[in-house]
N, C-alpha and C. Protein backbone atom coordinates (compact mmCIF):
# COMPACT_ATOMS: atom_id res chain seq x y z
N UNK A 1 11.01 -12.46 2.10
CA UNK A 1 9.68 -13.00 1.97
C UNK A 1 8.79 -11.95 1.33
N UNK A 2 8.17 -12.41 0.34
CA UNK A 2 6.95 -11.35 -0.13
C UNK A 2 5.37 -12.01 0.61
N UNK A 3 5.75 -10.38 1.05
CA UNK A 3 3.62 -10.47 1.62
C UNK A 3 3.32 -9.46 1.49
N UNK A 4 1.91 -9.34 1.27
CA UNK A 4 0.74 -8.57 1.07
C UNK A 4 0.88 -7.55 2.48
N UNK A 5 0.83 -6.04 2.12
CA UNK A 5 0.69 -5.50 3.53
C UNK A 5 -0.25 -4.62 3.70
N UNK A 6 -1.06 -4.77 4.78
CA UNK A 6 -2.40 -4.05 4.34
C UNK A 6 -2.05 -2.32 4.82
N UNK A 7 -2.87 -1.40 4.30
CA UNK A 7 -2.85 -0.13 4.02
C UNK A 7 -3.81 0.47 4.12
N UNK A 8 -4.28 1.44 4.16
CA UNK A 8 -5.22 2.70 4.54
C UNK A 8 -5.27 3.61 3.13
N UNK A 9 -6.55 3.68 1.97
CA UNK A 9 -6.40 4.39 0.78
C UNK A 9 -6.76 5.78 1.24
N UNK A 10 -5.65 6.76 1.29
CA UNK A 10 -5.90 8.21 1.57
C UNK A 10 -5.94 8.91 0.42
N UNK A 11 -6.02 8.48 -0.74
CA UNK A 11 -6.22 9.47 -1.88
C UNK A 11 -6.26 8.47 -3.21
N UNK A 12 -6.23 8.61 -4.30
CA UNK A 12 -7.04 7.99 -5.56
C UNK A 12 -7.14 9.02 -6.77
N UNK A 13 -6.76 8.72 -7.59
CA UNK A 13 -6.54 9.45 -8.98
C UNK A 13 -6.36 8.71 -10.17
N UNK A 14 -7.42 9.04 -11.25
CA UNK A 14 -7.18 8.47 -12.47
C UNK A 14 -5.74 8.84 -13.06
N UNK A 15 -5.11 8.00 -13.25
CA UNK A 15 -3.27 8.80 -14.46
C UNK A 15 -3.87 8.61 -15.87
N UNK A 16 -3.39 9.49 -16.39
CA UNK A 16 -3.94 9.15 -18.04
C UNK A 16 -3.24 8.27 -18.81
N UNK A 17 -1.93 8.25 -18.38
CA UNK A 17 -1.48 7.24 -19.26
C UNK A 17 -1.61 5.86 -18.74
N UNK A 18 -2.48 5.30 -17.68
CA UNK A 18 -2.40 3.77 -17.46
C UNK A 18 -3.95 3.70 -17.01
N UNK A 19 -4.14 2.33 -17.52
CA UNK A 19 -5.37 1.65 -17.17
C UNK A 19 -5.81 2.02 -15.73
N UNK A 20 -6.80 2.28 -15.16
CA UNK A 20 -7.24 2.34 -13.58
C UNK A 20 -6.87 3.26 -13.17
N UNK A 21 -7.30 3.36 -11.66
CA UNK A 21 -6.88 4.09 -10.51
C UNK A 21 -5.60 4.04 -9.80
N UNK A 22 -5.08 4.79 -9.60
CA UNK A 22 -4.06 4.86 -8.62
C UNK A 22 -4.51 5.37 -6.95
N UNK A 23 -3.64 5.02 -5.82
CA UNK A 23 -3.88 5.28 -4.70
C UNK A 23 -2.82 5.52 -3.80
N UNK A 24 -2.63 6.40 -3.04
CA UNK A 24 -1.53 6.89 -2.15
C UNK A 24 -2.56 6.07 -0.70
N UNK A 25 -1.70 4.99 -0.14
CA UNK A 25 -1.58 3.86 0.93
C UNK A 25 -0.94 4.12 1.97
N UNK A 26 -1.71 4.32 3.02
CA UNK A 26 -0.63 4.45 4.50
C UNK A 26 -0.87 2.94 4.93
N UNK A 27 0.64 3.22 4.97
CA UNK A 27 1.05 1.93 6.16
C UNK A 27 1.76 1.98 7.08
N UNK A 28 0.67 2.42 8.22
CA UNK A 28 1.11 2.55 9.25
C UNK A 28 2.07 3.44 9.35
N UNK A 29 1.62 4.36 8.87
CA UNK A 29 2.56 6.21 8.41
C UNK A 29 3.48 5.89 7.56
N UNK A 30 3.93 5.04 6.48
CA UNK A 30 4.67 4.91 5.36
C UNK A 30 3.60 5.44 4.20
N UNK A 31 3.73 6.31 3.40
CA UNK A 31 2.83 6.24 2.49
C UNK A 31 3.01 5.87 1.07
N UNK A 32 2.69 5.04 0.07
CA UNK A 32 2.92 4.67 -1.03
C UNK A 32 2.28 4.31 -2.01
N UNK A 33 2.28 4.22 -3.84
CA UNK A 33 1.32 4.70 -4.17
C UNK A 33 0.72 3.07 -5.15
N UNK A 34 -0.01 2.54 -4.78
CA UNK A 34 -0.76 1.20 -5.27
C UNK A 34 -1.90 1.75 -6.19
N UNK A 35 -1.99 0.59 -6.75
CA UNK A 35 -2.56 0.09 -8.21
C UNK A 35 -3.97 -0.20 -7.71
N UNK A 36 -5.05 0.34 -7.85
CA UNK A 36 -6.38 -0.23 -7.90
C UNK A 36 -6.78 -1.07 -8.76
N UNK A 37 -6.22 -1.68 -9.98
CA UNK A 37 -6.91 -2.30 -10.85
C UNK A 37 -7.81 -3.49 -10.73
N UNK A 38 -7.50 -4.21 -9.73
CA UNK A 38 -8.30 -5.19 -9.04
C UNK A 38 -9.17 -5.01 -7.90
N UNK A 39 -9.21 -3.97 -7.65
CA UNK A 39 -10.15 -3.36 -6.59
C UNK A 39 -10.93 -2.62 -6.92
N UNK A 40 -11.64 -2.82 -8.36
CA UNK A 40 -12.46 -1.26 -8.65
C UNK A 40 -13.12 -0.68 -8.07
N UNK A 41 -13.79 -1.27 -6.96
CA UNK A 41 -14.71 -0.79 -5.69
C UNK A 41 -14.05 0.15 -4.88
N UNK A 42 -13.05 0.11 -4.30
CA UNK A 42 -11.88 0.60 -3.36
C UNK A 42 -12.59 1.66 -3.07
N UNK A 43 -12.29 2.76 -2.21
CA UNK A 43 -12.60 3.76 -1.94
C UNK A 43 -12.03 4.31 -1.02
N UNK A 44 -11.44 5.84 -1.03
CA UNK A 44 -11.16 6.72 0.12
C UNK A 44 -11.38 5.92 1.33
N UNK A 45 -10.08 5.79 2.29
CA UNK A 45 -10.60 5.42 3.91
C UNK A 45 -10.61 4.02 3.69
N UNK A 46 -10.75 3.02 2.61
CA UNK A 46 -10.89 1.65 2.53
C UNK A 46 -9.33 1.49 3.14
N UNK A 47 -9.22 0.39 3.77
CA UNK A 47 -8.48 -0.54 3.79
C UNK A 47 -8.21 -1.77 2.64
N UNK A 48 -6.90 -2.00 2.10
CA UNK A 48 -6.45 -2.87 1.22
C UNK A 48 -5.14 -3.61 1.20
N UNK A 49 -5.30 -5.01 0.87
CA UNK A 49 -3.67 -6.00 0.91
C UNK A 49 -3.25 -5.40 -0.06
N UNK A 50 -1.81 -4.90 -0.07
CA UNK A 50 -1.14 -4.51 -1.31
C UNK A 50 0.36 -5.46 -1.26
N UNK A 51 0.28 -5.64 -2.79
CA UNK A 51 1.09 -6.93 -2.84
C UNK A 51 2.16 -6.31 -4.27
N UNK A 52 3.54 -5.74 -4.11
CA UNK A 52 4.63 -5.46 -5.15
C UNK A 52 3.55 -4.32 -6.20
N UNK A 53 2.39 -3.34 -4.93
CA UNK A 53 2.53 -2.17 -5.74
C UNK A 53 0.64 -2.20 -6.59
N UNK A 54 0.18 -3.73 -5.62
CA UNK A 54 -1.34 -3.78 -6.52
C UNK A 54 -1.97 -4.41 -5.25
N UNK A 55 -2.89 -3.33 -5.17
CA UNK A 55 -3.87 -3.45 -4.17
C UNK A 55 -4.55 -4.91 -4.64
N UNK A 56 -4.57 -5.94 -4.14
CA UNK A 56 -5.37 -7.27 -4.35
C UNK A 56 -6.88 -8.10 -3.60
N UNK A 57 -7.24 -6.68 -2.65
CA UNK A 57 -8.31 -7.23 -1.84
C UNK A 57 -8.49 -6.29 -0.87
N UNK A 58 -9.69 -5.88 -0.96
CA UNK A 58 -10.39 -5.27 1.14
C UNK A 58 -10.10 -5.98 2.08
N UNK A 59 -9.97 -5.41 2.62
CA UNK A 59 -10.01 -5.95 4.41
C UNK A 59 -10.76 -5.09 5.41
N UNK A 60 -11.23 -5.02 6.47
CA UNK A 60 -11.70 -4.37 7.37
C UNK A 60 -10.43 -3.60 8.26
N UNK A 61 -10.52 -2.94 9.27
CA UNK A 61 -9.99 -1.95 9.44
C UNK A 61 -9.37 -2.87 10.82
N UNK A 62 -10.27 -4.09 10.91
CA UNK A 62 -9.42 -4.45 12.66
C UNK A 62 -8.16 -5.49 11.90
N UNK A 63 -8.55 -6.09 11.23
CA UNK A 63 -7.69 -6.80 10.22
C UNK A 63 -6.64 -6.70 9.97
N UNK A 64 -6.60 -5.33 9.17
CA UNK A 64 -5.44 -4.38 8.96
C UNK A 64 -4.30 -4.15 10.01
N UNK A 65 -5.39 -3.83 11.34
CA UNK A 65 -4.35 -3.50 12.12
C UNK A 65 -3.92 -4.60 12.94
N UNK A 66 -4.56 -5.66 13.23
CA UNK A 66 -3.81 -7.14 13.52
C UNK A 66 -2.72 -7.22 12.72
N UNK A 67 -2.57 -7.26 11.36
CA UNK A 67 -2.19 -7.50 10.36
C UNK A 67 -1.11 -6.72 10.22
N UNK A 68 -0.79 -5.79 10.64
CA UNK A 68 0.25 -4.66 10.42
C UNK A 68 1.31 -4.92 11.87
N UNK A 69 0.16 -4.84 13.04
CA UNK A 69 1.11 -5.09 14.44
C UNK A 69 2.19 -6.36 14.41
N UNK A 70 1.32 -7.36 13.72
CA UNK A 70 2.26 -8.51 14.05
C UNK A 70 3.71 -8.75 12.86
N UNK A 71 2.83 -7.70 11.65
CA UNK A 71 4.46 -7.80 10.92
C UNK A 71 5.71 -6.91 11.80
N UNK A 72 4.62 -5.82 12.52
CA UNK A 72 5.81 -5.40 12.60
C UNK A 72 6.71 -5.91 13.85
N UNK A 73 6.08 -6.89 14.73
CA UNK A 73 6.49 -7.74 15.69
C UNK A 73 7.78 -8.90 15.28
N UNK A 74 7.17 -9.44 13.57
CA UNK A 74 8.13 -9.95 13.27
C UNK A 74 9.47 -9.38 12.56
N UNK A 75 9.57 -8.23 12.53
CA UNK A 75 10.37 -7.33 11.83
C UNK A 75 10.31 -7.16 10.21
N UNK A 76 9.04 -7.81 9.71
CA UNK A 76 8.64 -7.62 8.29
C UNK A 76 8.23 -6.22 7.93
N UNK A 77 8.15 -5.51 8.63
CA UNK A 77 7.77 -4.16 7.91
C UNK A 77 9.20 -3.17 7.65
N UNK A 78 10.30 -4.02 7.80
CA UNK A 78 11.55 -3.03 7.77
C UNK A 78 11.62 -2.94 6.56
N UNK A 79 11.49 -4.06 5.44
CA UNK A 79 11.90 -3.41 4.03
C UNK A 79 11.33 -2.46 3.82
N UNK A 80 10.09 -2.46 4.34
CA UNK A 80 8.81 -1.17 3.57
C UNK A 80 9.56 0.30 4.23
N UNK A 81 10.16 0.27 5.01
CA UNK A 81 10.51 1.62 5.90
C UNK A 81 12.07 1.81 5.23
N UNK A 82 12.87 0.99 5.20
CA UNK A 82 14.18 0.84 4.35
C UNK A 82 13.57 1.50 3.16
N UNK A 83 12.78 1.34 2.47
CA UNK A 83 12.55 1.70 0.59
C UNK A 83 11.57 3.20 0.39
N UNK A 84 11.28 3.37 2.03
CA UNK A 84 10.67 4.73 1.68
C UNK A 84 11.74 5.78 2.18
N UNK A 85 12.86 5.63 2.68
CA UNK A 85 14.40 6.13 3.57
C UNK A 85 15.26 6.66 2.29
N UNK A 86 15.13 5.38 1.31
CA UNK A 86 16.41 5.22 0.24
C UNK A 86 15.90 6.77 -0.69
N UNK A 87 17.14 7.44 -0.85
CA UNK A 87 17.16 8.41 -1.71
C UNK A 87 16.76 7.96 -2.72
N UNK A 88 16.28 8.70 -3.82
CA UNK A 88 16.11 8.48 -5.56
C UNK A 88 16.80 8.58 -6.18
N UNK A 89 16.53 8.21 -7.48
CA UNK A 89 17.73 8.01 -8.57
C UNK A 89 18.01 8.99 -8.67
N UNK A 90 19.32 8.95 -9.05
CA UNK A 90 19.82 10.45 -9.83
C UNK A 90 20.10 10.40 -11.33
N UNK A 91 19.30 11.50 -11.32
CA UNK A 91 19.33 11.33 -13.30
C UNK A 91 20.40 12.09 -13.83
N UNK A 92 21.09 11.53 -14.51
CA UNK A 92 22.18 12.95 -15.75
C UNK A 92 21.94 13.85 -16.58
């Protein structure tokens, strides 16, 4: 199932080579790095739905954490913890 999982923006940086902001996202101590482009407002400490890597909307902070407890009640937050586990590519 794809869903939106909301996140905590702990950091934010222009990249030069792509349109927008970038943002390093805790979720719920996973950290990963989403797309501001639709959030130009966003800000440090904001809370945001991130959906395959693009922040798509604010949320408030009680939200979030409703929102986070019950995935992880349903066992939806395992891919996100599985994909931050998996080693990286290995290059030749």
């Amino acid at each position: 199932m794809c869903l939106a999982i909301p996140g905590k923006i702990l950091s934010i940086e222009q990249v030069a080579d792509r349109p927008g902001r970038m943002a390093r996202v805790s979720f719920g101590g996973i950290v990963k790095e989403a797309s501001l482009e639709m959030v130009p407002d966003a800000g440090i400490g904001d809370y945001v739905l991130v959906h395959v890597g693009v922040a798509i909307t604010k949320v408030d902070e009680e939200e979030a954490a409703k929102t986070l407890e019950y995935l992880k009640e349903i066992g939806e937050l395992n891919e996100l913890e599985e994909t931050e586990n998996e080693d990286p590519p290995k290059t030749q």
